[in-house]
Protein backbone atom coordinates (compact mmCIF):
# COMPACT_ATOMS: atom_id res chain seq x y z
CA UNK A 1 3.26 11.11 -7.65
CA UNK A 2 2.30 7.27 -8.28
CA UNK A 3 -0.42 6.33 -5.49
CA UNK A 4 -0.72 2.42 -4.94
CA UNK A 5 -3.22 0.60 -3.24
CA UNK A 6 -2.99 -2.46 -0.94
CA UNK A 7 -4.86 -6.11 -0.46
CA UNK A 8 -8.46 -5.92 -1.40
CA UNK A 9 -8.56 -2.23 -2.27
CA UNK A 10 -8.66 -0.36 -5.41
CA UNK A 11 -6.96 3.49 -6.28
CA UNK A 12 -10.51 4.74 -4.81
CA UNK A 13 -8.89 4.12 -1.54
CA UNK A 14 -6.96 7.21 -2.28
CA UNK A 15 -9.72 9.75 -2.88
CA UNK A 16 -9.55 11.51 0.19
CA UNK A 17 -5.49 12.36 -0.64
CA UNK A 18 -6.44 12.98 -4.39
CA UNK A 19 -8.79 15.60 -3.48
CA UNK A 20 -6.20 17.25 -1.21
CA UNK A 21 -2.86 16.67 -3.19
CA UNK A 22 -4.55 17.32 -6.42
CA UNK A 23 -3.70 20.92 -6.57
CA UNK A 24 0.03 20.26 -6.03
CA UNK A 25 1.05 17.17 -7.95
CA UNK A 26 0.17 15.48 -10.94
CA UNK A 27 -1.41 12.29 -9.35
CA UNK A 28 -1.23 8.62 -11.23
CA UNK A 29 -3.37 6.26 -9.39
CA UNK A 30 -3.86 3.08 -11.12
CA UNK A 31 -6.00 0.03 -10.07
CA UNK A 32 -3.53 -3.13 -9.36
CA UNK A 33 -4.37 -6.26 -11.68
CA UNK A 34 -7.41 -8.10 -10.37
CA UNK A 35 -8.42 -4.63 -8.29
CA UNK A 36 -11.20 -2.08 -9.99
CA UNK A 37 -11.07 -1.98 -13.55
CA UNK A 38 -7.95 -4.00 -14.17
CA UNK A 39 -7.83 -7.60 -14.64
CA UNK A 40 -5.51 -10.45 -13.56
CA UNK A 41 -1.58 -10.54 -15.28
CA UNK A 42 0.09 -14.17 -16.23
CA UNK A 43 2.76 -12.89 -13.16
CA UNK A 44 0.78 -11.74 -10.26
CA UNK A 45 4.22 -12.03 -7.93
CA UNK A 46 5.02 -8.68 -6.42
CA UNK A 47 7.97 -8.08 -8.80
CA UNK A 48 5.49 -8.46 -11.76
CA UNK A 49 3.34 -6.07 -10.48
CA UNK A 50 6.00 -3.47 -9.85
CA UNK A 51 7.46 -4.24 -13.92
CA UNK A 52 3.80 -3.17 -14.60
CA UNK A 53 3.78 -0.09 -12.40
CA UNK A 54 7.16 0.97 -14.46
CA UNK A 55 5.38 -0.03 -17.54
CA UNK A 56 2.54 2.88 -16.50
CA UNK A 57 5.33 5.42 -15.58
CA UNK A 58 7.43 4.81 -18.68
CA UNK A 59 3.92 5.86 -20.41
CA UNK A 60 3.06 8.93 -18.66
CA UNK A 61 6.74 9.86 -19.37
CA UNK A 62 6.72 8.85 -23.07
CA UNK A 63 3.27 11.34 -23.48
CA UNK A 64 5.27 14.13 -21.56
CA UNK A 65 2.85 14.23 -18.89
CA UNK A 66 5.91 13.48 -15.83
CA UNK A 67 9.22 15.87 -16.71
CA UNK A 68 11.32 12.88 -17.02
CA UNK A 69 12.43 9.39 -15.19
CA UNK A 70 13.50 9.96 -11.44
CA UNK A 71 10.82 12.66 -10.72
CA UNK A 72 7.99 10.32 -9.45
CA UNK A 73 7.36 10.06 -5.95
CA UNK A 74 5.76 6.46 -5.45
CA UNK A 75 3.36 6.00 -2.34
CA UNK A 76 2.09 2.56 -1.39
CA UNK A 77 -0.27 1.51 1.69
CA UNK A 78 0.29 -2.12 3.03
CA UNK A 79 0.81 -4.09 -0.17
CA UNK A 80 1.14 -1.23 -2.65
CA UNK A 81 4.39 -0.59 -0.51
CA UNK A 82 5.96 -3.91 -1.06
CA UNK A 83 5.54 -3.31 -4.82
CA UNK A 84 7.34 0.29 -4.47
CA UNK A 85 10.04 -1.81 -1.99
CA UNK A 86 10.05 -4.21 -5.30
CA UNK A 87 10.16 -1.16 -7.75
CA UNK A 88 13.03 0.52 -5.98
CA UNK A 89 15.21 -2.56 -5.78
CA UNK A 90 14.87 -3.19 -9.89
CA UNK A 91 14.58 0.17 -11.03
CA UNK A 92 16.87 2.40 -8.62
CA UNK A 93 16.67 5.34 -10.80
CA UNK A 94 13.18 5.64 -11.54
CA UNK A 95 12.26 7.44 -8.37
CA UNK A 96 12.90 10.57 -5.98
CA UNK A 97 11.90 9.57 -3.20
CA UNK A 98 9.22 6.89 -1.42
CA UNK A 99 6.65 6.97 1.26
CA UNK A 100 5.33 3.52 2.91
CA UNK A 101 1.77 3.74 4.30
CA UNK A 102 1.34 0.91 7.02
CA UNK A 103 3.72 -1.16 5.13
CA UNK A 104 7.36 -2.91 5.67
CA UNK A 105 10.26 -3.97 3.96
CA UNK A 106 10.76 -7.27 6.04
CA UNK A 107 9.51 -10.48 4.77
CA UNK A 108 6.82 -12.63 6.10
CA UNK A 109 7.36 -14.44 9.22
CA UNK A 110 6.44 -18.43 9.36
CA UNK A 111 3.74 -17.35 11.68
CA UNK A 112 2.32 -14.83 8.83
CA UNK A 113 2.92 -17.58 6.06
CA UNK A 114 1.09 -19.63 7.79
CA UNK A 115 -1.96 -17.02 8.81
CA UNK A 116 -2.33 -16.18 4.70
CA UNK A 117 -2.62 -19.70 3.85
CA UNK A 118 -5.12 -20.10 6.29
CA UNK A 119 -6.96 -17.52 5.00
CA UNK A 120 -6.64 -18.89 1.72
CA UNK A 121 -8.15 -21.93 2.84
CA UNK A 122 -11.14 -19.98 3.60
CA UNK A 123 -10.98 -17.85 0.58
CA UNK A 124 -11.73 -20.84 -1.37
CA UNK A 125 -13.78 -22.52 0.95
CA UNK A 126 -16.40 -19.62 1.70
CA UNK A 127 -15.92 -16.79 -1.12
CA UNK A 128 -13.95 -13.74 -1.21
CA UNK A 129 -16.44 -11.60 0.29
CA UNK A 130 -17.16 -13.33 2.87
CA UNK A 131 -13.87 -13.68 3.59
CA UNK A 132 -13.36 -9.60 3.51
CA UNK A 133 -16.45 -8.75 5.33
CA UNK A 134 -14.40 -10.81 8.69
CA UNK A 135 -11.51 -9.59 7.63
CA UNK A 136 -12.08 -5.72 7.14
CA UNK A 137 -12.73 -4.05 10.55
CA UNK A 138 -10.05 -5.82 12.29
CA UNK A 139 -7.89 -3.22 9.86
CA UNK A 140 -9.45 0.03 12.22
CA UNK A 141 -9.40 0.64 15.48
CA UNK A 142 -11.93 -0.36 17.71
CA UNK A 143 -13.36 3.59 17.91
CA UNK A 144 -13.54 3.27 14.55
CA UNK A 145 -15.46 0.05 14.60
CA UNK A 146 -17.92 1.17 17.08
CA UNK A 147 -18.52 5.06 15.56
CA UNK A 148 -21.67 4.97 13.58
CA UNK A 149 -20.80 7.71 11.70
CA UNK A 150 -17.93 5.90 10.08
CA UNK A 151 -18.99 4.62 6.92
CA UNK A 152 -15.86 4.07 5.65
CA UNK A 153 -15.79 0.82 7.35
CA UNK A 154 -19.49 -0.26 5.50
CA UNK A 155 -18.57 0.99 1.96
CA UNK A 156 -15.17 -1.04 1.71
CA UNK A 157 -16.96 -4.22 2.68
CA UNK A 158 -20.40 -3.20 0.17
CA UNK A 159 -16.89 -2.94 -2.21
CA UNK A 160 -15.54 -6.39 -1.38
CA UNK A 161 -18.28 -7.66 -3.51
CA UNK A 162 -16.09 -6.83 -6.34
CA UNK A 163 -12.62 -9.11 -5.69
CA UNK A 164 -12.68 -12.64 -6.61
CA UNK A 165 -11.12 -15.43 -4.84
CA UNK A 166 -8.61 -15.74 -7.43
CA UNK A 167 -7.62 -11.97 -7.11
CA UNK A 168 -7.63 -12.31 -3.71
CA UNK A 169 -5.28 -15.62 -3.71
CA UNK A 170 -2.99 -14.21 -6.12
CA UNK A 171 -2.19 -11.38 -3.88
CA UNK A 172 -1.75 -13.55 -0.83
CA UNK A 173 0.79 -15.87 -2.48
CA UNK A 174 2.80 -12.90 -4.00
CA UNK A 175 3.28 -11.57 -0.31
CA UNK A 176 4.25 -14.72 0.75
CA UNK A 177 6.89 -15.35 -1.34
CA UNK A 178 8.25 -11.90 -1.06
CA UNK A 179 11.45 -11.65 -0.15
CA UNK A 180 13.07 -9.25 3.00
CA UNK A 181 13.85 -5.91 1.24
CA UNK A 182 15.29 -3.73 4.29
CA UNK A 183 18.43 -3.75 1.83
CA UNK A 184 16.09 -1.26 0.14
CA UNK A 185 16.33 1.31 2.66
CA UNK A 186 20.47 0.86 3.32
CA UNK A 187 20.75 1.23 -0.26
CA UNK A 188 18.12 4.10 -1.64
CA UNK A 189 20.24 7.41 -0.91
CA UNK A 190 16.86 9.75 -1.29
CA UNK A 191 14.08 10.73 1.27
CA UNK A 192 11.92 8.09 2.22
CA UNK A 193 8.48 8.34 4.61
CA UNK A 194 7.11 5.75 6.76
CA UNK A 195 3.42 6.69 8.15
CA UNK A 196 3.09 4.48 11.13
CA UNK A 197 0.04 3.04 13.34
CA UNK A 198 0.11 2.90 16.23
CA UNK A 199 -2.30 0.23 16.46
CA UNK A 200 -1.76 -1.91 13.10
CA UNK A 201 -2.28 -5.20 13.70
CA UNK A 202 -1.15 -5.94 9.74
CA UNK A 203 2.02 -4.57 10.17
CA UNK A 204 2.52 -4.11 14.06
CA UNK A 205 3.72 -1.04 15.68
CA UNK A 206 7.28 -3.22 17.19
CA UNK A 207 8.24 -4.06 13.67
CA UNK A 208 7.46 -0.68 11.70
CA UNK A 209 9.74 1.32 14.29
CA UNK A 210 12.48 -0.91 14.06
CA UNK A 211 12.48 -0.33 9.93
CA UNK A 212 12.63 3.58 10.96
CA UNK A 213 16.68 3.09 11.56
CA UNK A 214 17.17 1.87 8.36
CA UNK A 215 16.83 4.68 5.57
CA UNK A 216 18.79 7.00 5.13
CA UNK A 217 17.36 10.15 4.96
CA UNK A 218 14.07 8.77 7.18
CA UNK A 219 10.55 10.70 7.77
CA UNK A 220 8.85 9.71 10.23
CA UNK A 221 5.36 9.79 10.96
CA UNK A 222 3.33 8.45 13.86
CA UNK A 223 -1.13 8.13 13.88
CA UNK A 224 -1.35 7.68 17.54
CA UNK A 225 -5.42 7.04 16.70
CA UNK A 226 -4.85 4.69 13.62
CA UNK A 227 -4.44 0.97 13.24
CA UNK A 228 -4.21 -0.34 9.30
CA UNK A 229 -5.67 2.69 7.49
CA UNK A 230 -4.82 5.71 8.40
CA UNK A 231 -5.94 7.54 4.86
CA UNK A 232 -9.27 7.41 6.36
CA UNK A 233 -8.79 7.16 10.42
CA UNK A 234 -6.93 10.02 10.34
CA UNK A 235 -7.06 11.80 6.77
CA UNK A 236 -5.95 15.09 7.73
CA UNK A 237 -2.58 13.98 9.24
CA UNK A 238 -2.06 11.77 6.50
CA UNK A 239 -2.60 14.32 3.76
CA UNK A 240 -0.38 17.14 5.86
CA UNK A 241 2.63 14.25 6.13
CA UNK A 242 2.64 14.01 2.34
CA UNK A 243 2.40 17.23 1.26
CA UNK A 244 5.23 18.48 3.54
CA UNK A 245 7.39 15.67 2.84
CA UNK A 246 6.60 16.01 -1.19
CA UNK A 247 7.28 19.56 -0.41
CA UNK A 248 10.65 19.19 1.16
């Protein structure tokens, strides 16, 4: 199973599924160019990132550490699922099955274009970090937000400090010239997961249960407590989704 982060995240985003799914799969979670350890690509558009995520798998296969092509199960939260959406459409045979975390297969709308550029503005105006410590805790729900306890919320933006502004504007400009992929589902004859918010404001509740029609062998699950990040709102139900649907 190929893990794959989103915007302004790196594969530590994962850890909490790693140290549950561990002990059943063999886990590849890489950092995305310009996230962690990994540094910027000459094509930062969402199909070069997914050619690089096939370059990874063709590797672990080559050193016989995945049984052959077709076995991976690719999961990707927000962004990280375009690139499996992007993955899936070149390389159709590469994978079993697919689970989007708080992502979508429909393009951006103008009203979304618009919103990234803005943000993009800022970016460059103000800093990256800046820009992520706004932008961060409007990805949780307000419980979240206000629970003390939480530090989830203070360690991602203590972590922002790491993304540059030209990371960070590469990856908005690759999502904004994605293109609508819900062919993906229609065409992609094996199981595919959606783990839904219920109160994602990134990819909003309306527009992630219409996409639940289109696969064709659909799972389906809900957070009823989760907004944009339900790996750490609501670990446990996370976790449990995967492992049953990697089980089935």
């Amino acid at each position: 199973m190929i893990l794959i982060h989103g915007f302004a995240e790196d594969g530590n985003i994962w850890n909490r599924q790693v140290d549950f799914l561990k002990g059943h799969f063999r886990l590849i979670i890489p950092d995305l160019p310009g996230s962690g350890r990994s540094e910027l690509i000459p094509d930062m558009s969402i199909e070069g990132m997914a050619d690089l995520i096939k370059e990874i798998i063709d590797i672990e296969t080559a050193n016989s550490l995945l049984p052959e092509k077709g076995s991976v199960v690719a999961v990707g939260h927000s962004m990280g699922g375009y690139i499996i959406l992007a993955l899936a459409e070149k390389y159709p045979a590469l994978l079993s099955a697919f689970a989007l975390v708080h992502s979508s297969a429909y393009a951006d709308s103008e009203e979304k274009k618009s919103t990234r550029l803005k943000s993009i503005g800022f970016i460059q105006k103000n800093g990256a970090h800046e820009f992520l410590k706004a932008a961060i805790p409007n990805l949780f729900t307000p419980a979240n937000n206000e629970n003390p306890s939480n530090s989830f919320i203070s360690d991602l933006i203590e972590k922002a400090k790491d993304f540059s502004p030209e990371a960070l504007t590469a990856y908005y400009h690759a999502m904004i010239n994605r293109p609508d992929r819900t062919h993906i589902f229609k065409n992609f004859l094996h199981p595919v997961l959606l783990i839904i918010g219920e109160h994602d404001n990134a990819v909003p509740f309306e527009q992630s249960m219409q996409q639940t029609y289109l696969p064709n062998c659909p799972y389906i699950h809900i957070l009823r407590k989760s907004a944009h990040m339900g790996m750490l709102e609501e670990t446990e139900k996370v976790n449990t989704a995967l492992l049953a649907f990697l089980k089935d």
